[in-house]
Protein backbone atom coordinates (compact mmCIF):
# COMPACT_ATOMS: atom_id res chain seq x y z
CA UNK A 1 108.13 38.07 68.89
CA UNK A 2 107.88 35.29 70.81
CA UNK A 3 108.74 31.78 70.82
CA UNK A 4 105.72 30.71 69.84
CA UNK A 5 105.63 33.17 66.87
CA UNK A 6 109.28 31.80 65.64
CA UNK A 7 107.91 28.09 65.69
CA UNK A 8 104.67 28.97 63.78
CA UNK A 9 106.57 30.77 61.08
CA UNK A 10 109.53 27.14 60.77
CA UNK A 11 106.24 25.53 61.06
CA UNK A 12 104.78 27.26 57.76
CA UNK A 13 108.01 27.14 56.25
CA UNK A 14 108.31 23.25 56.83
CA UNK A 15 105.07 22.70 55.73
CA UNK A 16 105.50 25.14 52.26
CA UNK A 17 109.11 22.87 51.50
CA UNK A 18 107.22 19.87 52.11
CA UNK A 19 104.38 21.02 49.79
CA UNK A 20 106.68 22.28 47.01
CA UNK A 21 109.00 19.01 47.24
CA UNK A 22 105.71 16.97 47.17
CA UNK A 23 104.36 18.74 44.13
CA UNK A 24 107.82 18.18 42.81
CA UNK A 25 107.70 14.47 42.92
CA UNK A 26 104.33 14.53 42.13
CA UNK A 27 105.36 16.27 38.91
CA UNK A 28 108.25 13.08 38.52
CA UNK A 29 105.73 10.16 39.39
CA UNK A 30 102.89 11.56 36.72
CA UNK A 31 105.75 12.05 34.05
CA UNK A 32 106.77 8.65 34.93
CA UNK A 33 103.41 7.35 34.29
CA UNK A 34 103.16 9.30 30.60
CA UNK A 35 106.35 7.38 29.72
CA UNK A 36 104.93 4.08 31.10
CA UNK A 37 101.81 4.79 29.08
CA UNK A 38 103.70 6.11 26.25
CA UNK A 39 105.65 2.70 26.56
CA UNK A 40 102.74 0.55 26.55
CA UNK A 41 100.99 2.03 23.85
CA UNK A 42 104.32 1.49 21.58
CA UNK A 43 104.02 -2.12 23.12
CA UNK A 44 100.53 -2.71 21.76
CA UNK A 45 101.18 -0.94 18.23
CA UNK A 46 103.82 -3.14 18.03
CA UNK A 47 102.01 -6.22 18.97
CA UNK A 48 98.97 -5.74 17.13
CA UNK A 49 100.98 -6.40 13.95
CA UNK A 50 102.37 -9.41 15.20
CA UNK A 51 99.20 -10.92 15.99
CA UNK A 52 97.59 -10.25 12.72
CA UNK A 53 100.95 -11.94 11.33
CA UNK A 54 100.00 -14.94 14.04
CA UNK A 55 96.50 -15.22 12.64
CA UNK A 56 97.98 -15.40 9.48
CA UNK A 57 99.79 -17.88 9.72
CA UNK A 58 97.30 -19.78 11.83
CA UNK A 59 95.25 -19.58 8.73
CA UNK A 60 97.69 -21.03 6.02
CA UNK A 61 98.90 -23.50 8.76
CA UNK A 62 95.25 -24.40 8.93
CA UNK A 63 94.41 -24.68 5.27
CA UNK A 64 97.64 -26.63 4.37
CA UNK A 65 96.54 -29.18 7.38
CA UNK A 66 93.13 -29.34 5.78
CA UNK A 67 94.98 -29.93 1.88
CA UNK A 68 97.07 -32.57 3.84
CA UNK A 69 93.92 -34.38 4.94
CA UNK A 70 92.23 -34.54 1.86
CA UNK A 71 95.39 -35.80 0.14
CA UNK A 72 95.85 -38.14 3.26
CA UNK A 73 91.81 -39.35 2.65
CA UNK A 74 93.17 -39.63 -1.59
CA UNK A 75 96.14 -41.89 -0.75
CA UNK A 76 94.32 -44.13 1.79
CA UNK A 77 91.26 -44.36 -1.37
CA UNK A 78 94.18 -45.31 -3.87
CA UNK A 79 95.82 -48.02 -1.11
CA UNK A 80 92.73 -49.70 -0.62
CA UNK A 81 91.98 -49.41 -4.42
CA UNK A 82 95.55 -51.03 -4.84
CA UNK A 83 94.33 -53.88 -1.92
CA UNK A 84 91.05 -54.83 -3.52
CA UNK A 85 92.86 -54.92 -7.33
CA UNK A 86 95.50 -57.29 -5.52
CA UNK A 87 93.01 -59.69 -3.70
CA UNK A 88 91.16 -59.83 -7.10
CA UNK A 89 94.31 -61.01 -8.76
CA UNK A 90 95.40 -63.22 -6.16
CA UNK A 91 92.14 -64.57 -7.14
CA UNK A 92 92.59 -65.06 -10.67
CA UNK A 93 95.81 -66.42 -9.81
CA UNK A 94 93.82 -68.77 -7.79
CA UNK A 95 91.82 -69.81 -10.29
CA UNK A 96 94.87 -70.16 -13.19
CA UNK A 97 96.56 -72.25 -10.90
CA UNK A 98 93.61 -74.96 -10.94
CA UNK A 99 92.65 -77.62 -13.96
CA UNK A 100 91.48 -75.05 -16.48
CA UNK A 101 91.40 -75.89 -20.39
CA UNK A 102 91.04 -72.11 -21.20
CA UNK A 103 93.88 -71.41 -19.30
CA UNK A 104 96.22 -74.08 -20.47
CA UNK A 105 94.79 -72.34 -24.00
CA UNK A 106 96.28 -69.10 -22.90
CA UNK A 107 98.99 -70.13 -21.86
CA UNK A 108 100.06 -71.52 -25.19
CA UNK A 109 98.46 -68.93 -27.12
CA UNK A 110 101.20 -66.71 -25.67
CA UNK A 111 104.04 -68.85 -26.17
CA UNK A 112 102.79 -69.31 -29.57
CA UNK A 113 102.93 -65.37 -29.93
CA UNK A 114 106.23 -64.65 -27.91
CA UNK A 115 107.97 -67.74 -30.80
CA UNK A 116 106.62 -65.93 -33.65
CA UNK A 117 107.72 -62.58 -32.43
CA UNK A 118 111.08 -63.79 -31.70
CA UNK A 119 111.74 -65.65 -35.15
CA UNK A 120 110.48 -62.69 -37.17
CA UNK A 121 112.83 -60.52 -35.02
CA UNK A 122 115.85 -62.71 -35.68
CA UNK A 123 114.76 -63.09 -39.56
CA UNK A 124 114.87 -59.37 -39.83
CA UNK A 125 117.97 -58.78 -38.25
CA UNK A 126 119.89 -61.50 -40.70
């Protein structure tokens, strides 16, 4: 044997360690990748019910926005009902506080009223 012969054979022998320690961390690098995957897919069942809980939610927010609205739109009716009702009775107002026989007519028609009511009150209770 020569030399030669003796470096070939460490050769092969370097070359077979190398090959077995790269299938070995080949081996560790694809089981690392099954965990990562494994990982990930626990990551996504996990999500997926969090997003339908999301959408949800989205929904009712949505509806109760929409209910808000249309109770919004029903107050702002009733307010401007409650305007046009008070400029109509600042106008009758308007119109009581000028020369009117009618309303001077009323007017003593209801003190009339309220000094009958009160005298049959007070009979009763003596």
């Amino acid at each position: 044997m020569n030399v030669l012969d003796i470096f070939l054979i460490i050769l092969a022998l370097s070359a077979s360690a190398l090959c077995i320690s790269f299938i070995y961390y080949l081996k560790r690098v694809v089981d690392k990748v099954e965990k990562m995957q494994e990982d990930i897919s626990k990551l996504v069942d996990t999500t997926l019910p969090v997003m339908e809980n999301l959408n949800d939610v989205l929904d009712k927010s949505n509806r109760i926005v929409t209910g808000a609205e249309a109770y919004w739109d029903e107050i702002e009716n009733s307010i401007e009902k409650v305007r046009n009702k008070v400029s109509n009775f600042t106008l009758i107002s308007f119109l009581r506080s000028q020369d009117l026989p009618a309303g001077d007519l009323i007017t003593n028609m209801r003190a009339l009223y309220k000094g009958i009511t009160t005298f049959w009150s007070r009979y009763k209770n003596k």
